[in-house]
PDB file of N, CA and C in Angstrom:
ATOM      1  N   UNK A   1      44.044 -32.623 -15.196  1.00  0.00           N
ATOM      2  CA  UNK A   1      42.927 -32.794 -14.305  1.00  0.00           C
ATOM      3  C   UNK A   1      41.668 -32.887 -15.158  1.00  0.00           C
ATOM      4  N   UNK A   2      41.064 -34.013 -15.040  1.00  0.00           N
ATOM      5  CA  UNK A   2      39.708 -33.920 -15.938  1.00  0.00           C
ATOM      6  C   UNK A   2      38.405 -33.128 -15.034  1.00  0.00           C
ATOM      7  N   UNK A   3      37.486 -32.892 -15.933  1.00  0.00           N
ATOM      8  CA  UNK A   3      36.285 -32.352 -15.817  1.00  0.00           C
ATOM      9  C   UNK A   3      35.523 -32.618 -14.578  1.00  0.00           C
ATOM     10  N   UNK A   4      35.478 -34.199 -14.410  1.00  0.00           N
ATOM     11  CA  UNK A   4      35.098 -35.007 -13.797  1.00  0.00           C
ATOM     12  C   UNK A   4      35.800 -34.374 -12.051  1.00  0.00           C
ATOM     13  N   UNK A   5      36.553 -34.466 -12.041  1.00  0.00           N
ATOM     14  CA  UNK A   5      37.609 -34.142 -10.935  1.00  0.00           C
ATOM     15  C   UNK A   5      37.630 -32.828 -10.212  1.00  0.00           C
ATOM     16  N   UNK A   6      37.442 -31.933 -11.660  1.00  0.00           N
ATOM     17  CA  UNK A   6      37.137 -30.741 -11.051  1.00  0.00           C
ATOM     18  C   UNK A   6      35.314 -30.574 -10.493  1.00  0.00           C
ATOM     19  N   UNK A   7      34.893 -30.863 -11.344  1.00  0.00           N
ATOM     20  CA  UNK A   7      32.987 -30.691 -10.645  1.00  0.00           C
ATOM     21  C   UNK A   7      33.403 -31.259  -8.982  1.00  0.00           C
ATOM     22  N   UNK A   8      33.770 -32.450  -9.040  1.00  0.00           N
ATOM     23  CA  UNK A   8      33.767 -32.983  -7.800  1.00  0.00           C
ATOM     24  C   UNK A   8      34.318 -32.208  -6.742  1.00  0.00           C
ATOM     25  N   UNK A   9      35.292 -31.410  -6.797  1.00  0.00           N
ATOM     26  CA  UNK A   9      36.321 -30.808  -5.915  1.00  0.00           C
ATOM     27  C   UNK A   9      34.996 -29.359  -5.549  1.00  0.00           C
ATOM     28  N   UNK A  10      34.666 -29.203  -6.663  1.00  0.00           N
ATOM     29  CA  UNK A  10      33.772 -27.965  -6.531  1.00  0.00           C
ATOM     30  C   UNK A  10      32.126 -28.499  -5.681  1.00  0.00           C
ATOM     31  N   UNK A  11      31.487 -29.660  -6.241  1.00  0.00           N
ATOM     32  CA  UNK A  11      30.273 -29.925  -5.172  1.00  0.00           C
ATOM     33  C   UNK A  11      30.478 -30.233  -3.953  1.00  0.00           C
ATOM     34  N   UNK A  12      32.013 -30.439  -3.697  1.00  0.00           N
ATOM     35  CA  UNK A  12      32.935 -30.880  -2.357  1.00  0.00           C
ATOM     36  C   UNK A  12      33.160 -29.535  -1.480  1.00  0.00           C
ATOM     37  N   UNK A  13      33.213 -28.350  -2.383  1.00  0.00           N
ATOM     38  CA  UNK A  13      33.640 -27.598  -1.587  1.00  0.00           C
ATOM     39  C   UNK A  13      31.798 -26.928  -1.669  1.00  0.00           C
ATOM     40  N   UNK A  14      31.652 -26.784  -2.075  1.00  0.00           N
ATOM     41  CA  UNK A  14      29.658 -26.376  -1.867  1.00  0.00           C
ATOM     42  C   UNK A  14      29.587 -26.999  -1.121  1.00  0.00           C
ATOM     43  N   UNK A  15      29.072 -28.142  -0.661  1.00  0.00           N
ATOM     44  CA  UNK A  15      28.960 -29.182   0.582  1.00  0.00           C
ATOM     45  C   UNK A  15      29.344 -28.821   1.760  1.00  0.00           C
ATOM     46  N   UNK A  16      30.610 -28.551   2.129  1.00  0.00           N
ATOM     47  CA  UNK A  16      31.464 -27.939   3.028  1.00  0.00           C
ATOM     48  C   UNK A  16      30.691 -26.813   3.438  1.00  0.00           C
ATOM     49  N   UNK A  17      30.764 -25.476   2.426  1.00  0.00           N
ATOM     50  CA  UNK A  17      30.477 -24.361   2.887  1.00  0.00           C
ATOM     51  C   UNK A  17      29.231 -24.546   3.252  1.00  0.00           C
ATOM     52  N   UNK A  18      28.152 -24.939   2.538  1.00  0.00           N
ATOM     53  CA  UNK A  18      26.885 -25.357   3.044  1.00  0.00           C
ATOM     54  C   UNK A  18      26.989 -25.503   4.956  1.00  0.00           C
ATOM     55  N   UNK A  19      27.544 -26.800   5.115  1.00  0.00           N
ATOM     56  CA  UNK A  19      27.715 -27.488   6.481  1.00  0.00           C
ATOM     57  C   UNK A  19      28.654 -26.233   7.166  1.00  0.00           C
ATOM     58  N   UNK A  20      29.547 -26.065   6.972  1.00  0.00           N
ATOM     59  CA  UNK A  20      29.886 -24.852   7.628  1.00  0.00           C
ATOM     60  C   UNK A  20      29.010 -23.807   8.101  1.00  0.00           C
ATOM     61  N   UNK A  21      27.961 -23.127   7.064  1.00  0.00           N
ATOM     62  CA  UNK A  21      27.275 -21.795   7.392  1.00  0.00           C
ATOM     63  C   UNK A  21      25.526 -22.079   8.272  1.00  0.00           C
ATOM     64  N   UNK A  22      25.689 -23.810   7.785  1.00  0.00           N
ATOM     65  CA  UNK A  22      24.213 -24.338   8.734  1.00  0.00           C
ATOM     66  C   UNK A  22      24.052 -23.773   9.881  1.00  0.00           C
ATOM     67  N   UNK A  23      24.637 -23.992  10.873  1.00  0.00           N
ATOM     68  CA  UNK A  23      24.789 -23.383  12.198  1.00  0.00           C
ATOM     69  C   UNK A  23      23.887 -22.029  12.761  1.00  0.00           C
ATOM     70  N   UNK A  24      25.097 -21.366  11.988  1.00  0.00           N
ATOM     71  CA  UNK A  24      25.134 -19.851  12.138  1.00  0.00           C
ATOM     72  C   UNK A  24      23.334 -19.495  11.437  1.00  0.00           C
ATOM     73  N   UNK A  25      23.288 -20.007  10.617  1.00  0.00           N
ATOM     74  CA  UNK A  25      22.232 -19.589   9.678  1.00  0.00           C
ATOM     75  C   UNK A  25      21.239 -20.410  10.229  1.00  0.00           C
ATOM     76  N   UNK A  26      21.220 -21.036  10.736  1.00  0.00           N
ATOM     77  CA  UNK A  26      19.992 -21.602  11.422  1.00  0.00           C
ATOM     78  C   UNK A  26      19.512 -21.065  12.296  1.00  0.00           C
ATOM     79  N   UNK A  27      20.338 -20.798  13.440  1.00  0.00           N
ATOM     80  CA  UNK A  27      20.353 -19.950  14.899  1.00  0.00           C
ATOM     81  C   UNK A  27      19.334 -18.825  14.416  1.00  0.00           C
ATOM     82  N   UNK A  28      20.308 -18.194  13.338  1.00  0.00           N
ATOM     83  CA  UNK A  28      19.562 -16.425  12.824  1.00  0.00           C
ATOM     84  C   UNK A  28      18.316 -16.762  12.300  1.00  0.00           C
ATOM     85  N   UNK A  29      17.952 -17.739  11.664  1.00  0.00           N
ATOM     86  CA  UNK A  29      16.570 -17.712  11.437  1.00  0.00           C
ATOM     87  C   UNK A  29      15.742 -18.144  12.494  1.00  0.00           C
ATOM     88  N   UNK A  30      16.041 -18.841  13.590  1.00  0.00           N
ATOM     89  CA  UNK A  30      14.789 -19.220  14.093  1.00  0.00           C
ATOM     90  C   UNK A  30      14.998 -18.104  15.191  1.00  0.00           C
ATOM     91  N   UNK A  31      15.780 -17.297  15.458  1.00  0.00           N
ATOM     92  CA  UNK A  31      16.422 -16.405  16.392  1.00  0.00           C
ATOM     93  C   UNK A  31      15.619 -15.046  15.668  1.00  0.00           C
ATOM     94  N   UNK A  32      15.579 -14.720  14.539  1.00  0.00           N
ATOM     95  CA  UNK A  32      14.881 -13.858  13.753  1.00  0.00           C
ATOM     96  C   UNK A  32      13.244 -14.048  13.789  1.00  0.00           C
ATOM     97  N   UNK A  33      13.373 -15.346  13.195  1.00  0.00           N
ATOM     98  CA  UNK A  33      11.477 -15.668  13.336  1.00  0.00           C
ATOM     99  C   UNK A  33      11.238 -15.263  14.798  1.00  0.00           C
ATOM    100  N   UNK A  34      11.383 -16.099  15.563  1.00  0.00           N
ATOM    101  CA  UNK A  34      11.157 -15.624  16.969  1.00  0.00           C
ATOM    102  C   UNK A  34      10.658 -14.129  17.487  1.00  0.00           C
ATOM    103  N   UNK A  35      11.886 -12.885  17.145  1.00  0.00           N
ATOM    104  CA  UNK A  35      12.091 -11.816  17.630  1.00  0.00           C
ATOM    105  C   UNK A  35      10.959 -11.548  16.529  1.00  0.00           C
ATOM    106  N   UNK A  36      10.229 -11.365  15.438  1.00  0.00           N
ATOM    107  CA  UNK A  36       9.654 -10.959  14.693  1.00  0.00           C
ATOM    108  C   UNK A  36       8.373 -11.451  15.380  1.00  0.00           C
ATOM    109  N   UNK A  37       8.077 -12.983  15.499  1.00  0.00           N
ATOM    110  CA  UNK A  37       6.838 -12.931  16.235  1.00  0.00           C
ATOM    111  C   UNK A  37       6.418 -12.218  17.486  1.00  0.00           C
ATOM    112  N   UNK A  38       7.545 -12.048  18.094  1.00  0.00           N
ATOM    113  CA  UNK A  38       6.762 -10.938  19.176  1.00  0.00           C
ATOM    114  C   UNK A  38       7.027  -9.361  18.598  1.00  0.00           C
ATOM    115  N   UNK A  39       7.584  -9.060  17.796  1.00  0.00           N
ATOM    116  CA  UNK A  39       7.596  -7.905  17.352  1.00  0.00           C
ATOM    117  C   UNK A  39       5.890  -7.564  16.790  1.00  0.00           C
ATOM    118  N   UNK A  40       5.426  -8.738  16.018  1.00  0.00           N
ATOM    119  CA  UNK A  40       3.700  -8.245  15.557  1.00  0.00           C
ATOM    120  C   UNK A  40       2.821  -8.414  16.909  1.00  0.00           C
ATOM    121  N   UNK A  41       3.418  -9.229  17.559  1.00  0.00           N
ATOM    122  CA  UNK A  41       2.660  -9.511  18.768  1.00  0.00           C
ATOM    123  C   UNK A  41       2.207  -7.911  19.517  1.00  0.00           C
ATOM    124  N   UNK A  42       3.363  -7.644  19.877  1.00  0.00           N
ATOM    125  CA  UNK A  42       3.248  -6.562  20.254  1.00  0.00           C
ATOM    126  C   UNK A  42       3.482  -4.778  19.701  1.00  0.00           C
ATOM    127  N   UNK A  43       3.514  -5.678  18.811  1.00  0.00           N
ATOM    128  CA  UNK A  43       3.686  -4.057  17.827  1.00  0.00           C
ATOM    129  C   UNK A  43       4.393  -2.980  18.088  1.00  0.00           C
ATOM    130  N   UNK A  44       5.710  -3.226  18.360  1.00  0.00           N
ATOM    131  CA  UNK A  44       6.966  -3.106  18.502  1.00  0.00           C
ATOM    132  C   UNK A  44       7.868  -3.222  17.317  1.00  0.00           C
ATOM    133  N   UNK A  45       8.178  -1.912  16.854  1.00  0.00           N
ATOM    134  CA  UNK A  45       8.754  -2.072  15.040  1.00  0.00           C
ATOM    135  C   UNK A  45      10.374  -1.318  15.734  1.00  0.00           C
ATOM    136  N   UNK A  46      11.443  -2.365  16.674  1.00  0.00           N
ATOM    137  CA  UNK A  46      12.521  -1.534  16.798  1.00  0.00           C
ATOM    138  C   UNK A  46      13.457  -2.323  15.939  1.00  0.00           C
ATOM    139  N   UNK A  47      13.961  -2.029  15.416  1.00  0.00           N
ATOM    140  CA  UNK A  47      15.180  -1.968  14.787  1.00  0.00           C
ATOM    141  C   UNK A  47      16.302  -3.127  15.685  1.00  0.00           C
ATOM    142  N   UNK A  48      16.731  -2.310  16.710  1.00  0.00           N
ATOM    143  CA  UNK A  48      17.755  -3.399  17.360  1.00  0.00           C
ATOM    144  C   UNK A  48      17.132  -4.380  18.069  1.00  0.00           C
ATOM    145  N   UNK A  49      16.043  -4.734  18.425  1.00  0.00           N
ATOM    146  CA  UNK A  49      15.146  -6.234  18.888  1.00  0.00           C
ATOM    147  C   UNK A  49      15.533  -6.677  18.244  1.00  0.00           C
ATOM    148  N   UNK A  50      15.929  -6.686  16.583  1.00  0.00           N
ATOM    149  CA  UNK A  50      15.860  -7.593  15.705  1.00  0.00           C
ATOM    150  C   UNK A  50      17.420  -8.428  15.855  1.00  0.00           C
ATOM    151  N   UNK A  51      18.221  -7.178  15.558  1.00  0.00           N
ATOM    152  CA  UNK A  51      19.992  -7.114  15.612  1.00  0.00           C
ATOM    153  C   UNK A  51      20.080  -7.794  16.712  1.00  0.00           C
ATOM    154  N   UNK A  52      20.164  -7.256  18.245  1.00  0.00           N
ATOM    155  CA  UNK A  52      20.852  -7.632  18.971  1.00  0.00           C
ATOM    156  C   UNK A  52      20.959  -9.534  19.239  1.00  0.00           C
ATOM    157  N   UNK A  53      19.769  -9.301  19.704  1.00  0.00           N
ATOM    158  CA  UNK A  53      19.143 -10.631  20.060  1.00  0.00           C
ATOM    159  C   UNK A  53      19.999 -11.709  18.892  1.00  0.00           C
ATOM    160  N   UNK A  54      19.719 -11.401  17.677  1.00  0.00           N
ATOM    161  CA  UNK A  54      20.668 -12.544  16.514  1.00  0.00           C
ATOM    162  C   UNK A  54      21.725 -12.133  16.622  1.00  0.00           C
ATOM    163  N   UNK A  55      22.945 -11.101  16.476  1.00  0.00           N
ATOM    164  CA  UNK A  55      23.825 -11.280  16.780  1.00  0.00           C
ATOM    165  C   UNK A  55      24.483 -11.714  17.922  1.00  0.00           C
ATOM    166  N   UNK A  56      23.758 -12.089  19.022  1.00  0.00           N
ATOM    167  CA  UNK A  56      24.370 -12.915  20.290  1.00  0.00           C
ATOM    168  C   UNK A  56      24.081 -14.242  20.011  1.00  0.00           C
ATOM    169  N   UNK A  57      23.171 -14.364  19.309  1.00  0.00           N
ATOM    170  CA  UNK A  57      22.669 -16.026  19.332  1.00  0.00           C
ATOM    171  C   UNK A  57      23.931 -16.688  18.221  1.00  0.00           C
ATOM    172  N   UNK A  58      24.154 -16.004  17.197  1.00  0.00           N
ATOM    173  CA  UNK A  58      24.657 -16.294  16.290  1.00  0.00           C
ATOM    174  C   UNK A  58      26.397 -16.655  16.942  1.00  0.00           C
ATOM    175  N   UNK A  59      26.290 -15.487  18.478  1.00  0.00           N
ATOM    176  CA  UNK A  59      27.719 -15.942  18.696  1.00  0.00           C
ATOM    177  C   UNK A  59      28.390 -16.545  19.528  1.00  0.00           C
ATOM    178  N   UNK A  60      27.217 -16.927  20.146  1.00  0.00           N
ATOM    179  CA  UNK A  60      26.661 -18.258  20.852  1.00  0.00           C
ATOM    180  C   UNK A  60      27.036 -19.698  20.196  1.00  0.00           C
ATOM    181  N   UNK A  61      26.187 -19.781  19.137  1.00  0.00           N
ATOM    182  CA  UNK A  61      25.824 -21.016  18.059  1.00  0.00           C
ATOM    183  C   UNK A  61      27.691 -21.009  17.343  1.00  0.00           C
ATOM    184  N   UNK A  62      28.482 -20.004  17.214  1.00  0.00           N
ATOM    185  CA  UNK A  62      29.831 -19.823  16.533  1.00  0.00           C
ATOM    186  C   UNK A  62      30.378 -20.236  17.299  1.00  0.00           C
ATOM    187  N   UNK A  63      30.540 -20.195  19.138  1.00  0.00           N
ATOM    188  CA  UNK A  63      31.120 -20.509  20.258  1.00  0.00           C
ATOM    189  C   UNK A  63      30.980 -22.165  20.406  1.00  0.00           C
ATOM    190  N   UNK A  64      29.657 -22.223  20.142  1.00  0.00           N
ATOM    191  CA  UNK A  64      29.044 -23.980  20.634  1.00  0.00           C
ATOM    192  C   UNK A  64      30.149 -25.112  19.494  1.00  0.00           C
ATOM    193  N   UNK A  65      29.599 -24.823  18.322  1.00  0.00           N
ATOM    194  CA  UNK A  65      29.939 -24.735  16.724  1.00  0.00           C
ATOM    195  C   UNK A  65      31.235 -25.127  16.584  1.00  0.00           C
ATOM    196  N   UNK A  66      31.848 -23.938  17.005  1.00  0.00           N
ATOM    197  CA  UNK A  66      33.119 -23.771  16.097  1.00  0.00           C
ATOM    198  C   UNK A  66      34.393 -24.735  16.257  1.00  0.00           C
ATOM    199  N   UNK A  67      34.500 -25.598  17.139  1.00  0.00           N
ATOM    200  CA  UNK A  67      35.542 -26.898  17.180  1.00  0.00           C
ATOM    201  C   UNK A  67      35.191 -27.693  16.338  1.00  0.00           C
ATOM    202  N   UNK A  68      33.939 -28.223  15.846  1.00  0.00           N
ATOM    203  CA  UNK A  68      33.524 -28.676  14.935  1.00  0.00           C
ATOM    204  C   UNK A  68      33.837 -28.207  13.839  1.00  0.00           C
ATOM    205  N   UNK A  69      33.460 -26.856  13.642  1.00  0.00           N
ATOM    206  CA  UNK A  69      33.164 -26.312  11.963  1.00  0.00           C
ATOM    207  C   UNK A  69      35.350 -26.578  11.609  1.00  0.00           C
ATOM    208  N   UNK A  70      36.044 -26.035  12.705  1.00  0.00           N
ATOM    209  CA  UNK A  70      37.817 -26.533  12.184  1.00  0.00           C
ATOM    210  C   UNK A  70      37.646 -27.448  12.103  1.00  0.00           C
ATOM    211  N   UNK A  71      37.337 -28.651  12.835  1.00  0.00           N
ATOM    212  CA  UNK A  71      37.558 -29.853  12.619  1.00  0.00           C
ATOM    213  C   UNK A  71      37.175 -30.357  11.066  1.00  0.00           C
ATOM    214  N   UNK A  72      36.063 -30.181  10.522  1.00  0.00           N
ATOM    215  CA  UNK A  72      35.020 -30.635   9.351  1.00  0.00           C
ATOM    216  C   UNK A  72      35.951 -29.507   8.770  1.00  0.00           C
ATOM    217  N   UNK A  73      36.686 -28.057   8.528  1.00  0.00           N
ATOM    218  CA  UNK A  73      37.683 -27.346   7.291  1.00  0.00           C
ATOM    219  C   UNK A  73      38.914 -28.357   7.322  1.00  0.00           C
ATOM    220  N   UNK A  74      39.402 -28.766   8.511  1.00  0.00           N
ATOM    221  CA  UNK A  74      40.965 -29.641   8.513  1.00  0.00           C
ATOM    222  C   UNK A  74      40.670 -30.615   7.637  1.00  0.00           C
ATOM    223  N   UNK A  75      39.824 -31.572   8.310  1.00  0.00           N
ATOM    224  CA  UNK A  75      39.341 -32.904   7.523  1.00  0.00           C
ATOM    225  C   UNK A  75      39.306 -32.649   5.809  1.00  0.00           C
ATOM    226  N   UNK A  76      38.472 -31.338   5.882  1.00  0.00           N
ATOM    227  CA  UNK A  76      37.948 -31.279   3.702  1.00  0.00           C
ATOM    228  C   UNK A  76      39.897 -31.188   3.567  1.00  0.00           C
ATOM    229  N   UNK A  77      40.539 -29.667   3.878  1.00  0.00           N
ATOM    230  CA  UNK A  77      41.516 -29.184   3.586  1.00  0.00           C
ATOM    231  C   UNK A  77      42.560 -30.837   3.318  1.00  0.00           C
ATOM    232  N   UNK A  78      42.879 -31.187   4.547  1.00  0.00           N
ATOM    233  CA  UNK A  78      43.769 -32.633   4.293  1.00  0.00           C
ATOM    234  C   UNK A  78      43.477 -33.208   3.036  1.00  0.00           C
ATOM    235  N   UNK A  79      41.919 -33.789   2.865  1.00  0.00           N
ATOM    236  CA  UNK A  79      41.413 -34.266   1.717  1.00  0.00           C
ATOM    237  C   UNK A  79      42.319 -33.789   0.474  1.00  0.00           C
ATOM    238  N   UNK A  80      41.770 -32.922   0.606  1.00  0.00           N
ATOM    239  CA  UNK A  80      42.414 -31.863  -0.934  1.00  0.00           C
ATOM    240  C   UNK A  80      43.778 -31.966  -1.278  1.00  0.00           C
ATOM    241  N   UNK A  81      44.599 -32.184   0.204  1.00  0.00           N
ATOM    242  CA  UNK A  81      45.843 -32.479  -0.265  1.00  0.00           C
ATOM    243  C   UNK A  81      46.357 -33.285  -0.394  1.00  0.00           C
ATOM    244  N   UNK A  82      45.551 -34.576  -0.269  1.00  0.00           N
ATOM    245  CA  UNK A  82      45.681 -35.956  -0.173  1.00  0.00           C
ATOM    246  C   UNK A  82      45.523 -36.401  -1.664  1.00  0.00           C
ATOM    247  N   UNK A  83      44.477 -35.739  -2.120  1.00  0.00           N
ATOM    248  CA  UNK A  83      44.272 -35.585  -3.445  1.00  0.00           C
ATOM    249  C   UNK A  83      44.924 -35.043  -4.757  1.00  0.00           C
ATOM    250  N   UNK A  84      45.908 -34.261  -4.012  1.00  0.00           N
ATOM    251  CA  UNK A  84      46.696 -33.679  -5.254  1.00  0.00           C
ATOM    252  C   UNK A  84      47.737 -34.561  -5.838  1.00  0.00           C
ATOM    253  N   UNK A  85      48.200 -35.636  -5.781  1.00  0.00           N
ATOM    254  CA  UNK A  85      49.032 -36.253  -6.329  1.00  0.00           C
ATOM    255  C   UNK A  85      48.363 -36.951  -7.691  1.00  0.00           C
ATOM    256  N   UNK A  86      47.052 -37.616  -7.011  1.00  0.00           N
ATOM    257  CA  UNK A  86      45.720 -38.309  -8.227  1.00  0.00           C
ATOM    258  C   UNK A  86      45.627 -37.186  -9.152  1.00  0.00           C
ATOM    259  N   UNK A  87      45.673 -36.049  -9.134  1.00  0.00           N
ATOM    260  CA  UNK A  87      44.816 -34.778  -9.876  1.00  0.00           C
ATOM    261  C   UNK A  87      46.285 -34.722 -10.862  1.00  0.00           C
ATOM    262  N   UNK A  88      47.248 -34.834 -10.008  1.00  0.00           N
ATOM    263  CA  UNK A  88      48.613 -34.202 -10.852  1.00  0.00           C
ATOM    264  C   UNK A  88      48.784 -35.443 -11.793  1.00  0.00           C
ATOM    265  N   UNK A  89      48.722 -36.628 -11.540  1.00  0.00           N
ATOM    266  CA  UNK A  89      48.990 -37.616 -12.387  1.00  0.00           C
ATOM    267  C   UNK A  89      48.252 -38.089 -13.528  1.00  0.00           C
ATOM    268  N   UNK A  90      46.797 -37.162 -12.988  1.00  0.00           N
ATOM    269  CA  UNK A  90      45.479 -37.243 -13.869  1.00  0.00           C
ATOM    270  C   UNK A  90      44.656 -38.563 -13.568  1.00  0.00           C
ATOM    271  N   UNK A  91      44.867 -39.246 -12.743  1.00  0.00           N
ATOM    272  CA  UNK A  91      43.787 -40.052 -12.680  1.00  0.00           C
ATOM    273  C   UNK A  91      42.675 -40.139 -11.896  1.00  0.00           C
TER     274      UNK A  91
END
């Protein structure tokens, strides 16, 4: 397996996880910003305002999400194994 082959398999799988964790990590930030702006708003320093509220959104956005996010792991995963014959033969 050359060098070449492996970087690729590896910015392939960065890519992936990237697109995979977008979602989730998006939700929590603007789900976070949010709960924080009314937290100074009103000057309200609780603890679970912060938690609850993102962990529902987050499992929400995982619910909406998640046929997609298998679909886009099947698709890479197949890839990979589609690929192993090129890798084994070295080209």
């Amino acid at each position: 397996m050359s060098p070449e082959a492996v970087l690729d398999i590896g910015a392939q799988g960065l890519l992936i996880a990237a697109k995979l964790a977008a979602p989730m990590l998006v939700t929590a930030l603007v789900v976070g910003f949010a709960i924080s702006l009314l937290q100074s708003i009103t000057q309200v320093q609780e603890v679970t305002l912060s938690f609850v509220p993102k962990f529902i959104a987050v499992g929400i956005a995982l619910l909406i999400a998640g046929n997609w996010m298998i679909a886009e792991i099947i698709a890479f995963t197949n890839e990979m194994f589609d690929r192993i014959p090129m890798l084994l033969s070295g080209g």
